[in-house]
Protein backbone atom coordinates (compact mmCIF):
# COMPACT_ATOMS: atom_id res chain seq x y z
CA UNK A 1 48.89 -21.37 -33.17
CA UNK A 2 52.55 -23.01 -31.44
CA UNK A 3 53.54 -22.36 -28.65
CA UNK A 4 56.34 -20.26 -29.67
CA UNK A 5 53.46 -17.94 -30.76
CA UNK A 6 52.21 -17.60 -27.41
CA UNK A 7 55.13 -17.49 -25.89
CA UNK A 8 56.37 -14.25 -27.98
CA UNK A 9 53.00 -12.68 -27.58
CA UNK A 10 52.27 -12.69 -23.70
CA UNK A 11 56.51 -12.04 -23.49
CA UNK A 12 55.87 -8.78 -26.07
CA UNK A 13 52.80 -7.87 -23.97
CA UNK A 14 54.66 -7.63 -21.04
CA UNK A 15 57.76 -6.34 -22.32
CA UNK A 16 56.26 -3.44 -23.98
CA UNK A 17 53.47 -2.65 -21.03
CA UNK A 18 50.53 -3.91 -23.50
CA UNK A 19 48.66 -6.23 -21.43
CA UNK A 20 46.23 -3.66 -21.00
CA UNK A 21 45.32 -2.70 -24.36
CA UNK A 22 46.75 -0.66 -27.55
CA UNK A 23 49.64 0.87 -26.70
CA UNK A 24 52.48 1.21 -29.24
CA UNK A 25 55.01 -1.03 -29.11
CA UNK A 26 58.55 -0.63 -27.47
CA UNK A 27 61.40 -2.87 -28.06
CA UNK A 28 64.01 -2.75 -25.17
CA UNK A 29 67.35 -4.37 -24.47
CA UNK A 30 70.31 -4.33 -22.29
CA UNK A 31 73.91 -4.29 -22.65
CA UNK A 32 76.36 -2.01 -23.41
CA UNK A 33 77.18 -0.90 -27.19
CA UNK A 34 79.37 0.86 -29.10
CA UNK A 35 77.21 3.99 -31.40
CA UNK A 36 78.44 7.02 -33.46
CA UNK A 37 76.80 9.86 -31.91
CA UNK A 38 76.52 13.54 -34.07
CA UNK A 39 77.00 16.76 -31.67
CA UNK A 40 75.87 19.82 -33.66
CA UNK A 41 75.15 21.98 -31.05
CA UNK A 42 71.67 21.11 -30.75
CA UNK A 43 69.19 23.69 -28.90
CA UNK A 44 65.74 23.17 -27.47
CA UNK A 45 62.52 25.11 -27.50
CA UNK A 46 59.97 24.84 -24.84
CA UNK A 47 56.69 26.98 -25.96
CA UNK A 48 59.45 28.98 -27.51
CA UNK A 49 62.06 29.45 -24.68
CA UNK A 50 65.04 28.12 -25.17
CA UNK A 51 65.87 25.22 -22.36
CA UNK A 52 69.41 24.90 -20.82
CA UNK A 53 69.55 20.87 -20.33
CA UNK A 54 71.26 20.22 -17.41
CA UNK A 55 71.03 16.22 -15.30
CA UNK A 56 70.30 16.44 -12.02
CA UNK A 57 73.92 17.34 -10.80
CA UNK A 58 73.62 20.43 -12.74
CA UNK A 59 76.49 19.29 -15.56
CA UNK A 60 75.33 20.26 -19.03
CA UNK A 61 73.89 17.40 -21.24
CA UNK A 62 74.17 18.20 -24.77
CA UNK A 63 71.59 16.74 -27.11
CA UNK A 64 72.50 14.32 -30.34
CA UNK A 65 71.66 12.42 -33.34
CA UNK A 66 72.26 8.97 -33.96
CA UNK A 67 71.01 7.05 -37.27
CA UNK A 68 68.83 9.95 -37.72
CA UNK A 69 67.06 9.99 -34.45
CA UNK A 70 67.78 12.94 -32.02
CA UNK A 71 68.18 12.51 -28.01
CA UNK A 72 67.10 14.52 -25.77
CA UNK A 73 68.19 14.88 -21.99
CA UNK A 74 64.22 13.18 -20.34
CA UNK A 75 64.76 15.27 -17.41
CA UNK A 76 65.65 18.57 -18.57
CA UNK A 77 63.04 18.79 -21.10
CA UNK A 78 60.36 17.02 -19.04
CA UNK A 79 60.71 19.92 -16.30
CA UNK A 80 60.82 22.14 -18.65
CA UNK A 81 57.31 21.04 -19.44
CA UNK A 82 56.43 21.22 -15.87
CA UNK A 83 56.71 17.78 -14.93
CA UNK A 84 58.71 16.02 -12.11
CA UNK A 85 60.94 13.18 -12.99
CA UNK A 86 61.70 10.36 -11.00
CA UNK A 87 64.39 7.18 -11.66
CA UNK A 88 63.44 4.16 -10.30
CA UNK A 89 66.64 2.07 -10.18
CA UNK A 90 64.67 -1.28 -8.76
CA UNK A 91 62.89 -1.69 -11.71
CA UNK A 92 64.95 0.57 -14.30
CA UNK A 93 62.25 3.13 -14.49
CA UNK A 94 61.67 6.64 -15.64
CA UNK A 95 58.62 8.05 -13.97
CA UNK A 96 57.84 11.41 -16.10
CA UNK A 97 55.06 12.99 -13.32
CA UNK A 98 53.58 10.64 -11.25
CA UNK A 99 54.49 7.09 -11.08
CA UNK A 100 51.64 4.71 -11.44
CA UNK A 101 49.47 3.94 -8.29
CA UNK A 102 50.88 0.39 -8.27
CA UNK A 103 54.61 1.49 -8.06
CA UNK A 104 53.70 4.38 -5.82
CA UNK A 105 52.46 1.51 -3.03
CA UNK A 106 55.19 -0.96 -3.91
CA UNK A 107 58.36 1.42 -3.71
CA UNK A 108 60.31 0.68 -0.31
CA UNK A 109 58.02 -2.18 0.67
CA UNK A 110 57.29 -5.53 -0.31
CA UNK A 111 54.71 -6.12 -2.60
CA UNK A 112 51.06 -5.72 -1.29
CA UNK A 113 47.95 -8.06 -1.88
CA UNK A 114 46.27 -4.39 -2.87
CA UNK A 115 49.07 -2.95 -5.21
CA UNK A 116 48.63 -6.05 -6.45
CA UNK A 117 45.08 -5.77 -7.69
CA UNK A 118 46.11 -2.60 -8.82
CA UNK A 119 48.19 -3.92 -11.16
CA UNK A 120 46.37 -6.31 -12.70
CA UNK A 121 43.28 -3.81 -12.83
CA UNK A 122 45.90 -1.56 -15.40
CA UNK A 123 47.65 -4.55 -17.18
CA UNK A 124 45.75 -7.93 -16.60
CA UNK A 125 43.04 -7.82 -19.37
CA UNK A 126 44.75 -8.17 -22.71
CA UNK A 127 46.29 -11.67 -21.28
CA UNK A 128 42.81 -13.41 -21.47
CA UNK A 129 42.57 -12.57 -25.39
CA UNK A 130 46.13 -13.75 -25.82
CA UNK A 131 45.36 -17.35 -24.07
CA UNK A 132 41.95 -17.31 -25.66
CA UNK A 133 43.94 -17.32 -28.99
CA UNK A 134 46.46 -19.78 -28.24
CA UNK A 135 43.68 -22.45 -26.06
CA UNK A 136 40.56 -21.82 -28.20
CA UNK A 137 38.04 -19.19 -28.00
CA UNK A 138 36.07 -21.92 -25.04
CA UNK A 139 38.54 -21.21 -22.76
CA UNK A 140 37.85 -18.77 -19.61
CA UNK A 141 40.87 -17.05 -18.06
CA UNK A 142 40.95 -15.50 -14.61
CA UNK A 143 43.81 -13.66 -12.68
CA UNK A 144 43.93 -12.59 -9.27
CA UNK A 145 45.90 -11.65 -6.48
CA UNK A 146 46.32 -13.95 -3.12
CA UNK A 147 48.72 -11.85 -0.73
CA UNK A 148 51.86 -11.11 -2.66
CA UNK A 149 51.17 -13.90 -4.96
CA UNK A 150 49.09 -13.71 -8.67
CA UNK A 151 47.14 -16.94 -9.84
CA UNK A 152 46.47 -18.02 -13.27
CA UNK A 153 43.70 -19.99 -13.68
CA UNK A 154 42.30 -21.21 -17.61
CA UNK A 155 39.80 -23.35 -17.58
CA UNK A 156 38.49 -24.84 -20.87
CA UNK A 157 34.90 -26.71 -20.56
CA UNK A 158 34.12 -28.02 -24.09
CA UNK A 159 30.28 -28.12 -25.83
CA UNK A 160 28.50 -30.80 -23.72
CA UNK A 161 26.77 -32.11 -26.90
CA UNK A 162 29.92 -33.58 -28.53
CA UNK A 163 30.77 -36.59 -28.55
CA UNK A 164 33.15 -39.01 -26.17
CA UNK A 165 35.57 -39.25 -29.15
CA UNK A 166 35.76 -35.39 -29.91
CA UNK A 167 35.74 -34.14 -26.07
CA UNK A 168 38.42 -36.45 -25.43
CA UNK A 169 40.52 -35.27 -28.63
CA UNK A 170 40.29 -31.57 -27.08
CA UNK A 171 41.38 -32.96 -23.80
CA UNK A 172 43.98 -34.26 -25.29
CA UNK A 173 45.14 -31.39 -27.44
CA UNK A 174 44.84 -29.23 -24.47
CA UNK A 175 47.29 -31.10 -22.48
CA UNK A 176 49.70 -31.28 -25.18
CA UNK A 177 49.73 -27.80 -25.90
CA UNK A 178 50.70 -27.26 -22.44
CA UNK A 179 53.77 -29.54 -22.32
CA UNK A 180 57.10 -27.55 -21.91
CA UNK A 181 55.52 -24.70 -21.03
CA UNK A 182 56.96 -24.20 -17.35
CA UNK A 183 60.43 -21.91 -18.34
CA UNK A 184 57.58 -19.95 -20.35
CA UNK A 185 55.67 -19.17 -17.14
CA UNK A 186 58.46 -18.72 -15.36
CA UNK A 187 59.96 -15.77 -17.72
CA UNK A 188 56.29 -14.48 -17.71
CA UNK A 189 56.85 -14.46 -14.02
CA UNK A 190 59.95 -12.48 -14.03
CA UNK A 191 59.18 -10.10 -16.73
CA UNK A 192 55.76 -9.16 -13.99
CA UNK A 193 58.15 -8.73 -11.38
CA UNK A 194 60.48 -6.41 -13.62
CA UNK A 195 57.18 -4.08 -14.35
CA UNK A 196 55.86 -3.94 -10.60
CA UNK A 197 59.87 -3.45 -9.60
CA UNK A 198 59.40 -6.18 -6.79
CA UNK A 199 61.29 -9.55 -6.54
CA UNK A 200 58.90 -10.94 -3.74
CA UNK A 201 55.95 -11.22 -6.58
CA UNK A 202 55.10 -14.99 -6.88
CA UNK A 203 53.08 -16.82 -9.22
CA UNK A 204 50.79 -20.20 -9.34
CA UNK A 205 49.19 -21.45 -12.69
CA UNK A 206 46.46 -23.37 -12.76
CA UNK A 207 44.98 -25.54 -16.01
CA UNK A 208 41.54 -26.94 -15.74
CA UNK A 209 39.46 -29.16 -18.62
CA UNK A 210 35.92 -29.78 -17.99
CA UNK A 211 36.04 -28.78 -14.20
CA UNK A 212 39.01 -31.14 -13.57
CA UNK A 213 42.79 -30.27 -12.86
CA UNK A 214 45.32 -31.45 -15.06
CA UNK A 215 48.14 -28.75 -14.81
CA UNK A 216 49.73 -26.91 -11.89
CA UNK A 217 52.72 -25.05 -11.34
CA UNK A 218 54.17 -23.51 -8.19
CA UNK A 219 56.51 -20.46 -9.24
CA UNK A 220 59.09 -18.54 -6.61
């Protein structure tokens, strides 16, 4: 696996909120773009009343169809469903009922050692299997929050019984594969902070082989 591999994977975990598990996947851009929308005086059905969709200034929003798919005004229908909607402009965020508990103790404030944790308890795990992949199923990954900050450590301790020749060949290989790899940590990094919605998140990545240190990077 190249490191362009990993670097697509952990960036399409984060992207698309997988880092905890199966989710489908979203794509997402931004930018502004030029589409030919369809009006055809599109109605919705709640439970079989019909919905007048209206933003949160009260002006009408029509629905429409572009390349086949049809859009829908997210707050008219969601509260027709019963469920609050909230916009999160920090982090460019639709919150359709509650918010999750990590945004919920981040929004206003810095970020907190505790939202923190909570974060990582909902979205750390699937990042181990993706550097497990990419470093070798004898690597151990750990990720945990130190005050506003998240460390990375992956440590990779090869079979005692092989020999000089072959341990130092996967020390070796190890360190290469790490080689350009900082502006790959650091768009991890920022991608995090876009998901929690706080700029103040920072990160430190530790590499260890066989116990010993041979990669660190501070990043702000």
């Amino acid at each position: 696996m190249n490191k362009e591999r990993l670097k697509g994977i952990f960036i399409g975990l984060i992207a698309a909120g997988l880092i905890s598990g199966a989710i489908a996947t979203v794509h997402a851009s931004m930018g502004t773009y030029q589409v030919n929308a369809s009006y055809s005086n599109i109605k919705i059905y709640v439970e079989g009343r019909l919905v007048d969709p209206r933003d949160a200034n009260g002006v009408y929003v029509e629905p429409f169809i572009i390349n086949g798919t049809t859009y829908l005004p997210v707050r008219a229908v969601s509260e027709a469903l019963g469920y609050d909607v909230e916009w999160d402009g920090e982090s460019r965020s639709v919150y359709v009922g509650k918010p999750p508990e990590y945004v919920k103790n981040t929004q206003g404030t810095d970020i907190t050692e505790d939202a923190l944790k909570e974060w990582l308890n909902e979205k750390g795990g699937g990042l181990a299997e993706v550097f497990k992949e990419f470093f070798g199923e004898d690597v151990k990954v750990q990720m945990r929050a130190e005050g506003s900050k998240l460390v990375l450590e992956i440590s990779k301790t090869p079979d005692s019984t092989l020999s000089f020749d072959e341990r130092s060949r996967r020390e070796n290989e190890f360190v290469q594969s790490m080689l350009g790899m900082e502006g790959d940590y650091q768009q991890m990094l920022e991608l995090i902070r876009t998901d929690i919605g706080r700029k103040s998140v920072t990160m430190t990545v530790r590499h260890y082989f066989n116990e010993t240190l041979v990669y660190m990077q501070e990043l702000s």
